[in-house]
N, C-alpha and C. Protein backbone atom coordinates (compact mmCIF):
# COMPACT_ATOMS: atom_id res chain seq x y z
N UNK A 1 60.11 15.46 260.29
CA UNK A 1 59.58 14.88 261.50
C UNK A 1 59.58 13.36 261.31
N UNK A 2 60.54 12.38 261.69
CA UNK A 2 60.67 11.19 261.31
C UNK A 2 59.59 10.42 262.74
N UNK A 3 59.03 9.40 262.03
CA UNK A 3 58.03 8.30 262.64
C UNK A 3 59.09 7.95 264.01
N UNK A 4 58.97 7.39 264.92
CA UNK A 4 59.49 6.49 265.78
C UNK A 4 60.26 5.32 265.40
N UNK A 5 59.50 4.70 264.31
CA UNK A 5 60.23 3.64 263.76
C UNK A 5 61.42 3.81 262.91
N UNK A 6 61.38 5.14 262.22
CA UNK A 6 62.48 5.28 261.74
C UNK A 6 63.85 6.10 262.40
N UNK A 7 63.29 6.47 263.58
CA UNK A 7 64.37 7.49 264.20
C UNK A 7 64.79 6.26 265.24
N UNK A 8 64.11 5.17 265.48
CA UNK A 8 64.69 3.77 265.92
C UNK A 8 66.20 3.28 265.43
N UNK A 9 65.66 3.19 264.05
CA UNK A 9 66.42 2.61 263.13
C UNK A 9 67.92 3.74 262.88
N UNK A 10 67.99 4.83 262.94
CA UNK A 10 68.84 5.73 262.69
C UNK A 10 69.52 5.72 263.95
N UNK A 11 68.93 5.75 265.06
CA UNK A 11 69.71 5.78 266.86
C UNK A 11 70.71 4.33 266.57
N UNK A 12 69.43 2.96 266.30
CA UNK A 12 70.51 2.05 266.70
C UNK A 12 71.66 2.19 265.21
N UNK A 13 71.51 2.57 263.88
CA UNK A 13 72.92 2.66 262.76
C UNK A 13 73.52 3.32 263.80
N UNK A 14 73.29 4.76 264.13
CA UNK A 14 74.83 5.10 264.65
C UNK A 14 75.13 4.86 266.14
N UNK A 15 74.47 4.02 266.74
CA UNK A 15 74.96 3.42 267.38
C UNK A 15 76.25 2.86 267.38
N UNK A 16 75.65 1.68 266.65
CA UNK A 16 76.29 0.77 266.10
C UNK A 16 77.54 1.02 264.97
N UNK A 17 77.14 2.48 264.15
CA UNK A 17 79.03 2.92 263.97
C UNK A 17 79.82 3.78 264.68
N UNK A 18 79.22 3.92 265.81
CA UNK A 18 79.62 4.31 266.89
C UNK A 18 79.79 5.92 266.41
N UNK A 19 78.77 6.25 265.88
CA UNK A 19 78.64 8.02 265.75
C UNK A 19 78.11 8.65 266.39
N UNK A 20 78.21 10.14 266.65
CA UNK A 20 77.49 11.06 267.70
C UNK A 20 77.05 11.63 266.57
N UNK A 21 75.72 12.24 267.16
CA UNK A 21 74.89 13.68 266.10
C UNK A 21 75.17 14.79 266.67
N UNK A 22 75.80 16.03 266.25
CA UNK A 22 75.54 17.43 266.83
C UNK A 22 74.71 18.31 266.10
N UNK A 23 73.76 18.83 266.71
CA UNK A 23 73.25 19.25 265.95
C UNK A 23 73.52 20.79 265.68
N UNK A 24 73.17 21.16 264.53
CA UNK A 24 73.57 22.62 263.42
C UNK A 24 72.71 23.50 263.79
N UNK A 25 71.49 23.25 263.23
CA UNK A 25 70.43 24.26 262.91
C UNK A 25 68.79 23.69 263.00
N UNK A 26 68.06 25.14 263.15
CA UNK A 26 66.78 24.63 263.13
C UNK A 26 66.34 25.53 261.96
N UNK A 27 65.16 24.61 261.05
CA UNK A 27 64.46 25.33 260.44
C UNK A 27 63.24 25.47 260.15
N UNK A 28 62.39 26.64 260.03
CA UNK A 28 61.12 26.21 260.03
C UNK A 28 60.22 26.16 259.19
N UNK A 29 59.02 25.30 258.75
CA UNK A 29 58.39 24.96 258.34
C UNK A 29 57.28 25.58 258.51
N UNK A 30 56.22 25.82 257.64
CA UNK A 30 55.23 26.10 257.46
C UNK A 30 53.67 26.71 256.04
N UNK A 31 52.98 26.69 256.18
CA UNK A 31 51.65 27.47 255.24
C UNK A 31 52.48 28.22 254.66
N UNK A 32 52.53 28.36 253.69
CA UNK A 32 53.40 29.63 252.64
C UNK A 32 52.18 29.58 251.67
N UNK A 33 51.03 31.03 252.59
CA UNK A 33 50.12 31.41 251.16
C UNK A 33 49.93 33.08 251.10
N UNK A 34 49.29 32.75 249.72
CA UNK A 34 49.36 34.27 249.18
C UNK A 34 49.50 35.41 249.81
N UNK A 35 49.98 36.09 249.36
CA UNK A 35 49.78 37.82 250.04
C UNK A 35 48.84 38.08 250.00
N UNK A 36 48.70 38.57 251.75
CA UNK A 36 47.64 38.96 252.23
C UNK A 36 46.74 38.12 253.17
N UNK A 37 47.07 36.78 252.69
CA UNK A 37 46.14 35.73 253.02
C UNK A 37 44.53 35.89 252.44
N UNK A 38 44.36 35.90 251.41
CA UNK A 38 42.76 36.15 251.19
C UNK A 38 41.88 35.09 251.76
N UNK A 39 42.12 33.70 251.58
CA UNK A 39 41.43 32.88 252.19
C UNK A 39 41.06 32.67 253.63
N UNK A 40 42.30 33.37 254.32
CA UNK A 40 42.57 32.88 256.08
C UNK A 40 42.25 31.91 256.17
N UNK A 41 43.48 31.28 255.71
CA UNK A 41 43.82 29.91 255.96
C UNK A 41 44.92 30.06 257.47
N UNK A 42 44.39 29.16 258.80
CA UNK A 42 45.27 29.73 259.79
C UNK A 42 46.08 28.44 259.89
N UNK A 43 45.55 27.24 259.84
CA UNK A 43 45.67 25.87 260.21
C UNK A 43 46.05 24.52 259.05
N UNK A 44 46.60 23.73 259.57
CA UNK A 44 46.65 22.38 258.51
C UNK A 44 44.93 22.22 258.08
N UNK A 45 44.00 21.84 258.89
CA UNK A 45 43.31 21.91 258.87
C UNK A 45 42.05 23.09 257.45
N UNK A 46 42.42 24.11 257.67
CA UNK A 46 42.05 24.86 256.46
C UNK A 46 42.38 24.56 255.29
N UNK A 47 43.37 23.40 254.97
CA UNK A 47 43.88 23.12 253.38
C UNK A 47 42.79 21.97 253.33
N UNK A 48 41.89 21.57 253.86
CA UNK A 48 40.35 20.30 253.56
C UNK A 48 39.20 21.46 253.41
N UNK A 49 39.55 22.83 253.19
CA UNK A 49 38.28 23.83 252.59
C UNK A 49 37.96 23.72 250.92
N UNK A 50 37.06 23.36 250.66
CA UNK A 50 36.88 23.10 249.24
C UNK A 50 37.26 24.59 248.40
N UNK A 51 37.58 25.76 248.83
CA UNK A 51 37.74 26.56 248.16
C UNK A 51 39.78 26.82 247.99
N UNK A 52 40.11 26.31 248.72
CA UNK A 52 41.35 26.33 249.07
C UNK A 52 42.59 25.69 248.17
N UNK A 53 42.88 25.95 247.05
CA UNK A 53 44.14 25.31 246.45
C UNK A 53 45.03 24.87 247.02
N UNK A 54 45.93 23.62 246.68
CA UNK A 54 47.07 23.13 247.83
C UNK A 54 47.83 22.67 246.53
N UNK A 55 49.13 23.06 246.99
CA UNK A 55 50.13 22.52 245.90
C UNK A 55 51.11 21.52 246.88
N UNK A 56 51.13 20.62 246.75
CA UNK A 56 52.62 19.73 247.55
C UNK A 56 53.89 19.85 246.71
N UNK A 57 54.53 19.14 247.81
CA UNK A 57 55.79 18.98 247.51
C UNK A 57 56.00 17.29 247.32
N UNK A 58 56.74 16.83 246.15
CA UNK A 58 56.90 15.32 245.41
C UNK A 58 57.25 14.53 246.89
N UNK A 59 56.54 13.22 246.46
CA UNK A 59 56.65 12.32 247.02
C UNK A 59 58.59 11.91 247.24
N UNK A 60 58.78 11.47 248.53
CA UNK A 60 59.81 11.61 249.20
C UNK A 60 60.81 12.66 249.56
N UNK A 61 59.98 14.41 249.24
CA UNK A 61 60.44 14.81 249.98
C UNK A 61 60.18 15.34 251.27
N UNK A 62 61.31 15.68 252.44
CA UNK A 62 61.21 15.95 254.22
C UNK A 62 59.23 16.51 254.21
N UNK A 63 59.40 17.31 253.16
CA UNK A 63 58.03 18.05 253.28
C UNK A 63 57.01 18.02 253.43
N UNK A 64 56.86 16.27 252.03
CA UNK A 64 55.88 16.46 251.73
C UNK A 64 55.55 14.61 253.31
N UNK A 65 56.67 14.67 253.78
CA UNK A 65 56.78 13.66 254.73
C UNK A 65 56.07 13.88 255.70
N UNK A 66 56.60 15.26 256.22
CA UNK A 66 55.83 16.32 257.29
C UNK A 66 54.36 16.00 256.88
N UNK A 67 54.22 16.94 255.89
CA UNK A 67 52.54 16.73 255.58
C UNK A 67 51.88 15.94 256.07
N UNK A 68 52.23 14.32 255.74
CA UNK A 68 51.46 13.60 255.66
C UNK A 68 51.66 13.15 257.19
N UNK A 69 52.51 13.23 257.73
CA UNK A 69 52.55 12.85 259.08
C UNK A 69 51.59 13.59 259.94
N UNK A 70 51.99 14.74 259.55
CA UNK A 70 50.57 16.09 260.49
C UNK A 70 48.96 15.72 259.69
N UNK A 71 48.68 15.62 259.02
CA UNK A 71 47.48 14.86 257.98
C UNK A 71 47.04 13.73 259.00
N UNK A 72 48.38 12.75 259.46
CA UNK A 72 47.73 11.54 259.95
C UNK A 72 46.93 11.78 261.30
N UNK A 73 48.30 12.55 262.09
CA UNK A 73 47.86 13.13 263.54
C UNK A 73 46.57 13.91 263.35
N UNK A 74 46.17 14.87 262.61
CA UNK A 74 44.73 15.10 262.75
C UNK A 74 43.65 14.05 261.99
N UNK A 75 43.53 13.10 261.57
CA UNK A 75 42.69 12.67 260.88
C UNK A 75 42.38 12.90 259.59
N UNK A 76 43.32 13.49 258.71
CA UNK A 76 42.95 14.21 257.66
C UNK A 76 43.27 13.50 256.73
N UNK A 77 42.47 13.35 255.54
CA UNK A 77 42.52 12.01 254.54
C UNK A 77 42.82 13.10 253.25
N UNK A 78 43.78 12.54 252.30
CA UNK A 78 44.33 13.12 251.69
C UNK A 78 43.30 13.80 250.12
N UNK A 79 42.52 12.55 250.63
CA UNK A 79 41.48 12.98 249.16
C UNK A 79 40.70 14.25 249.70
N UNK A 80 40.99 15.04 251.18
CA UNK A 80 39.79 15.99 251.10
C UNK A 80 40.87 17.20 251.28
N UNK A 81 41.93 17.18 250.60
CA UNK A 81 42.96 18.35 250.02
C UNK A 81 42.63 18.45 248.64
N UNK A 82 42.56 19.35 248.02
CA UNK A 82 42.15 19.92 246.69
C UNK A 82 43.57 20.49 246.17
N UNK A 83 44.32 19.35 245.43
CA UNK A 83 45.91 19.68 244.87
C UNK A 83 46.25 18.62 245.75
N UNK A 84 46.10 17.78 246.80
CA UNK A 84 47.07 17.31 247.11
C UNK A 84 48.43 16.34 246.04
N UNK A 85 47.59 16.08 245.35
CA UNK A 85 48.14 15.42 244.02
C UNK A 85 48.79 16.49 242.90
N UNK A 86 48.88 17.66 243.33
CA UNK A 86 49.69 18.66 242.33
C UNK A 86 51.17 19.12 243.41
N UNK A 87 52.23 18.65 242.47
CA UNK A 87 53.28 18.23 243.20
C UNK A 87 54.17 19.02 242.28
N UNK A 88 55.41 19.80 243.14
CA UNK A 88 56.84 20.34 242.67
C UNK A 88 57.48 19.89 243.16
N UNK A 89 59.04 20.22 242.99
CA UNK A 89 60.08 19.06 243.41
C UNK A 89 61.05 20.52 244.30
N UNK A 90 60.03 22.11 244.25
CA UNK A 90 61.39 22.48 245.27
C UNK A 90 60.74 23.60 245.76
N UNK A 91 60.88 24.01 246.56
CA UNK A 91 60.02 24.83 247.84
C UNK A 91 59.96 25.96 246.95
N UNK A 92 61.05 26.95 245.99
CA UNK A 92 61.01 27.38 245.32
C UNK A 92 59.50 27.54 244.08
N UNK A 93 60.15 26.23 243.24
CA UNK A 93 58.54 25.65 242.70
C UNK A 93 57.40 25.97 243.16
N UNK A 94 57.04 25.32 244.17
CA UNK A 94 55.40 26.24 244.82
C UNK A 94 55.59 27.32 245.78
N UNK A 95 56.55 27.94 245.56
CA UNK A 95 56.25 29.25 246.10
C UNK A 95 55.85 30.02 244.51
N UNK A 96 56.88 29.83 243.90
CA UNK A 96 56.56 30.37 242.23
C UNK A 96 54.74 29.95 241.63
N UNK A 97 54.34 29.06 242.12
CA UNK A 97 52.66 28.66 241.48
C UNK A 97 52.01 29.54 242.50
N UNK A 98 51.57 29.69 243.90
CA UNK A 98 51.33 30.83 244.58
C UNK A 98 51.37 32.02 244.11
N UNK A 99 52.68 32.59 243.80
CA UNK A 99 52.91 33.64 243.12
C UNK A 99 51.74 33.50 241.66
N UNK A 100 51.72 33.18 240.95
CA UNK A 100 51.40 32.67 239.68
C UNK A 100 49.56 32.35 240.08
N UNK A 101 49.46 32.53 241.07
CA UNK A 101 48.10 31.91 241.26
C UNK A 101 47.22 30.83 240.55
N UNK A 102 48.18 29.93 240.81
CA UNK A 102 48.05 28.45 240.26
C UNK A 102 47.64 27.39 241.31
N UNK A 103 47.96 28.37 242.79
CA UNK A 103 47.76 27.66 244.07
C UNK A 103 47.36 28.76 245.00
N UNK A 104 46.79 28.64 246.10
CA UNK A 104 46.82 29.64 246.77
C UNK A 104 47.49 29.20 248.53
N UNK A 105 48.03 28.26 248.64
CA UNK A 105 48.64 27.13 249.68
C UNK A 105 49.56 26.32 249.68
N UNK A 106 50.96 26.21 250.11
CA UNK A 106 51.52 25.03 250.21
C UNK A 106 52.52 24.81 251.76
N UNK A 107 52.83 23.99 251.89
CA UNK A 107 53.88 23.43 253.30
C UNK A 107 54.72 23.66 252.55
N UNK A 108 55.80 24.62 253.58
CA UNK A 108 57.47 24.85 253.13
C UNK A 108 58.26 25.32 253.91
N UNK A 109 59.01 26.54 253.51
CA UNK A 109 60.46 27.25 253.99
C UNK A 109 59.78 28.42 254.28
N UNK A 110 59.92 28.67 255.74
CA UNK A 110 59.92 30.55 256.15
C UNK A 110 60.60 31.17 255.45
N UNK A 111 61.87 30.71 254.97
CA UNK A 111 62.93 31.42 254.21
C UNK A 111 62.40 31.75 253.01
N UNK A 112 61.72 30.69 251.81
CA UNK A 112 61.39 30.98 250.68
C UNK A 112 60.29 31.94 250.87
N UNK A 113 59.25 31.79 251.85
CA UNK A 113 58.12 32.56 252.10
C UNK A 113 58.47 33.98 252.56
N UNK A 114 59.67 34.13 252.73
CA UNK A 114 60.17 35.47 252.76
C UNK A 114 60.68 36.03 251.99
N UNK A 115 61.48 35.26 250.81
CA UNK A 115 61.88 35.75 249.66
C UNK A 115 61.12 35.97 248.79
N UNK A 116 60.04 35.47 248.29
CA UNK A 116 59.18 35.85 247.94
C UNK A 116 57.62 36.99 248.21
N UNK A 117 58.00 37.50 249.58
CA UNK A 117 57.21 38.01 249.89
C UNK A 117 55.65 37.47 250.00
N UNK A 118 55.75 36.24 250.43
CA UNK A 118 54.48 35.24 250.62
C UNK A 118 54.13 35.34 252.14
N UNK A 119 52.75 35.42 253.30
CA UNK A 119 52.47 35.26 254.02
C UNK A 119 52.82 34.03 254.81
N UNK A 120 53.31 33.79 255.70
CA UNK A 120 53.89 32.47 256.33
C UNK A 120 53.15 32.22 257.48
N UNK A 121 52.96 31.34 257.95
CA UNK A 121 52.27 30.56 258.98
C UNK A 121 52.74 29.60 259.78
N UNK A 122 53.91 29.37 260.69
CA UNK A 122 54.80 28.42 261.49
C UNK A 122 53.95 27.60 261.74
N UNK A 123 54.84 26.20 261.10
CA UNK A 123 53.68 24.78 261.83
C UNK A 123 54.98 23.52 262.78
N UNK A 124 56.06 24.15 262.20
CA UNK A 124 57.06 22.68 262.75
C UNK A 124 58.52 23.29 262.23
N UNK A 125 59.07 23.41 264.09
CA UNK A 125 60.82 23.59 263.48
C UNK A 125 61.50 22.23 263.41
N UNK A 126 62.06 22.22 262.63
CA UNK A 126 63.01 20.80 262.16
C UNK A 126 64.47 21.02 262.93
N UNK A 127 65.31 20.05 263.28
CA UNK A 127 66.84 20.51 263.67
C UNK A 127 67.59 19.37 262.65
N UNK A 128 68.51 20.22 261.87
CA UNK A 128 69.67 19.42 261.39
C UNK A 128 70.97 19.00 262.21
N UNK A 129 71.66 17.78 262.05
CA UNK A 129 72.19 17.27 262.80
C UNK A 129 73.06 17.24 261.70
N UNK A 130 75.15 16.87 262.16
CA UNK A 130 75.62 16.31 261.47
C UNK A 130 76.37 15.20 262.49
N UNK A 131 76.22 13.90 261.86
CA UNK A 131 76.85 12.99 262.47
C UNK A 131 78.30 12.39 262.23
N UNK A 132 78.95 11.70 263.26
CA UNK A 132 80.76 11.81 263.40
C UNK A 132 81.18 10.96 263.98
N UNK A 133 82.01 10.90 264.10
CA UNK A 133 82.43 10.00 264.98
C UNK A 133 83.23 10.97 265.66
N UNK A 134 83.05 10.77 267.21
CA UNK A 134 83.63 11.80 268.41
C UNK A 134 84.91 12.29 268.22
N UNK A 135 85.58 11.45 267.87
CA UNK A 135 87.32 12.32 267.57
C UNK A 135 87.31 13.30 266.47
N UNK A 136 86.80 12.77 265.47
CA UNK A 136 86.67 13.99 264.34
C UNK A 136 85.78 15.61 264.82
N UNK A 137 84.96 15.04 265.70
CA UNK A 137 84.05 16.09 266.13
C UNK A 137 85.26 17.60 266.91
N UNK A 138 86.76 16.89 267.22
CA UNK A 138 87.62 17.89 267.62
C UNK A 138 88.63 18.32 266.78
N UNK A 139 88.36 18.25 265.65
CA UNK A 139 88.86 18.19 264.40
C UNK A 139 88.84 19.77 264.25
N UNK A 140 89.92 20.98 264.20
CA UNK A 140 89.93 22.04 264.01
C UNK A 140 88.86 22.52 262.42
N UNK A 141 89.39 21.78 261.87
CA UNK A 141 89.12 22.03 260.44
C UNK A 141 87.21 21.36 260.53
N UNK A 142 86.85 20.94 261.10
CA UNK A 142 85.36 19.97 261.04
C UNK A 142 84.57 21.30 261.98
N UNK A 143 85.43 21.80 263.26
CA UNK A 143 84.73 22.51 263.97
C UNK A 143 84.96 24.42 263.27
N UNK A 144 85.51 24.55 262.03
CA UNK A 144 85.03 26.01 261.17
C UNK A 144 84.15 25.46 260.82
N UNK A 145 83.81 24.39 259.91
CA UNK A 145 82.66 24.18 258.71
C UNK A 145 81.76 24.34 259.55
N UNK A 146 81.47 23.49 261.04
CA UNK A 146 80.36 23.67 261.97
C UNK A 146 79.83 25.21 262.14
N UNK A 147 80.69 26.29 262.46
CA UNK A 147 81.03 27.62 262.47
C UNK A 147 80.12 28.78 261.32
N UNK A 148 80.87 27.98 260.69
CA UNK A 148 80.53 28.34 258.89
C UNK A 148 78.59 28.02 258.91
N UNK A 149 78.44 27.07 259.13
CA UNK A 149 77.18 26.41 258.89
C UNK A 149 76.15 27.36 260.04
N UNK A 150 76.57 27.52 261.04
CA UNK A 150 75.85 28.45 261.85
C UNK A 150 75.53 29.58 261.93
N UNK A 151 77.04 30.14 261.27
CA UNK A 151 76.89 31.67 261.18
C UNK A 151 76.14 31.84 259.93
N UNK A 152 75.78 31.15 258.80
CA UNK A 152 74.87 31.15 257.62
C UNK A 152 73.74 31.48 258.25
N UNK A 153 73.21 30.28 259.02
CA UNK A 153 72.09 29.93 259.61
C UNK A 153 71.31 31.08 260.54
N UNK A 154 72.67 31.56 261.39
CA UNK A 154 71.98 32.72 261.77
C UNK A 154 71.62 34.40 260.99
N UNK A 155 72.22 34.47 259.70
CA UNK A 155 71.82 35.20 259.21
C UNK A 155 70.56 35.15 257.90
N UNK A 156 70.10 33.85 258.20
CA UNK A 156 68.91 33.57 256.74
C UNK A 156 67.36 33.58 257.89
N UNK A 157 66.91 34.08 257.08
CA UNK A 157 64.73 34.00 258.21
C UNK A 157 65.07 32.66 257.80
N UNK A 158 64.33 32.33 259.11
CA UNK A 158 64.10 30.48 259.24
C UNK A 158 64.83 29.66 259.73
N UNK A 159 65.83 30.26 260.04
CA UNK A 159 67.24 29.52 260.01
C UNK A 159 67.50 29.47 261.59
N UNK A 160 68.07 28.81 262.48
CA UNK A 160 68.79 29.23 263.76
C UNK A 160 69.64 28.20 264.01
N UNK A 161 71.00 29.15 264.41
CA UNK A 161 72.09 27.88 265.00
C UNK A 161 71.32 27.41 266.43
N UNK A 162 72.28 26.26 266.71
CA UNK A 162 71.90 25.01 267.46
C UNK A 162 73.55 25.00 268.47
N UNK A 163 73.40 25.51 269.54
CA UNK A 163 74.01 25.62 270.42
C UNK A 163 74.91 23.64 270.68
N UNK A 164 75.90 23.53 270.94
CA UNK A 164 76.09 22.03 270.67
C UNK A 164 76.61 21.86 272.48
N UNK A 165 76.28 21.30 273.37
CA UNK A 165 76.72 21.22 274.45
C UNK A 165 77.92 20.08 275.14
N UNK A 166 78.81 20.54 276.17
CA UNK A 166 80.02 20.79 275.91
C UNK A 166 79.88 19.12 275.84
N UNK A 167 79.35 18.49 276.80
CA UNK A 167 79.38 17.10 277.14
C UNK A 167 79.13 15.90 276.01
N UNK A 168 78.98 16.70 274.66
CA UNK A 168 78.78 15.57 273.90
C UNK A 168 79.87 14.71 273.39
């Protein structure tokens, strides 16, 4: 979920190299906690319960970006997360400490929260874009990989192709 200021800055670059975005896929984000949910944790909000473990995801990644962006929009100050400062580097990673009951909470992948058989909680679909420049975009060989990338997408939880419309 990029700030304003930075999705500023990304409109006017490809502007200015004169690229189009189409977009691929959406994916979603969310609470990936324990089986069962023992805590009922429903909300962002429930990870500021003092009983509540929270594992993040390392500083600069999409995730742990999200977080803090949804953190800001409610008012939520980072010192009243318990783990916010216990950090992995892959959605994998704290799904594995969950498992491990090292955590009982983290922001992630529906996908991993399904592979693992972890309770999931939808908070934010993301859309991936790939950007081009318009002639390549009719590029036989550019429009399989697009193909390729969708038909993945539609067969993984979490995942959904992104319809690209004709006029772009």
């Amino acid at each position: 979920m990029p700030n304003s200021e930075s999705l500023a800055g990304v409109q006017s670059h490809l502007k200015q190299s004169e690229l189009a975005i189409y977009p691929l896929m959406d994916r979603t984000q969310g609470l990936i906690i324990q089986k069962g949910n023992p805590l009922r944790i429903k909300t962002i909000h429930d990870l500021a319960r003092p009983e509540v473990r929270f594992i993040n995801r390392q500083k600069g990644a999409g995730t742990r970006l999200l977080l803090d962006t949804l953190m800001q929009k409610e008012g939520m100050a980072r010192e009243s997360i318990r783990g916010y400062r216990h950090e992995e580097c892959t959605h994998t990673a704290m799904a594995t400490a969950i498992l491990a009951d090292a955590a009982d909470v983290g922001l992630g992948l529906r996908y991993v929260a399904a592979q693992f058989h972890l309770n999931f909680i939808p908070i934010e679909e993301e859309i991936f874009y790939l950007a081009m420049k318009r002639k390549l975009h009719a590029n036989k060989q550019i429009q399989g990989v697009m193909r390729e990338i969708k038909g993945f997408a539609a067969e993984q939880v979490g995942y959904k192709p992104k319809m690209v419309r004709k006029n772009q």
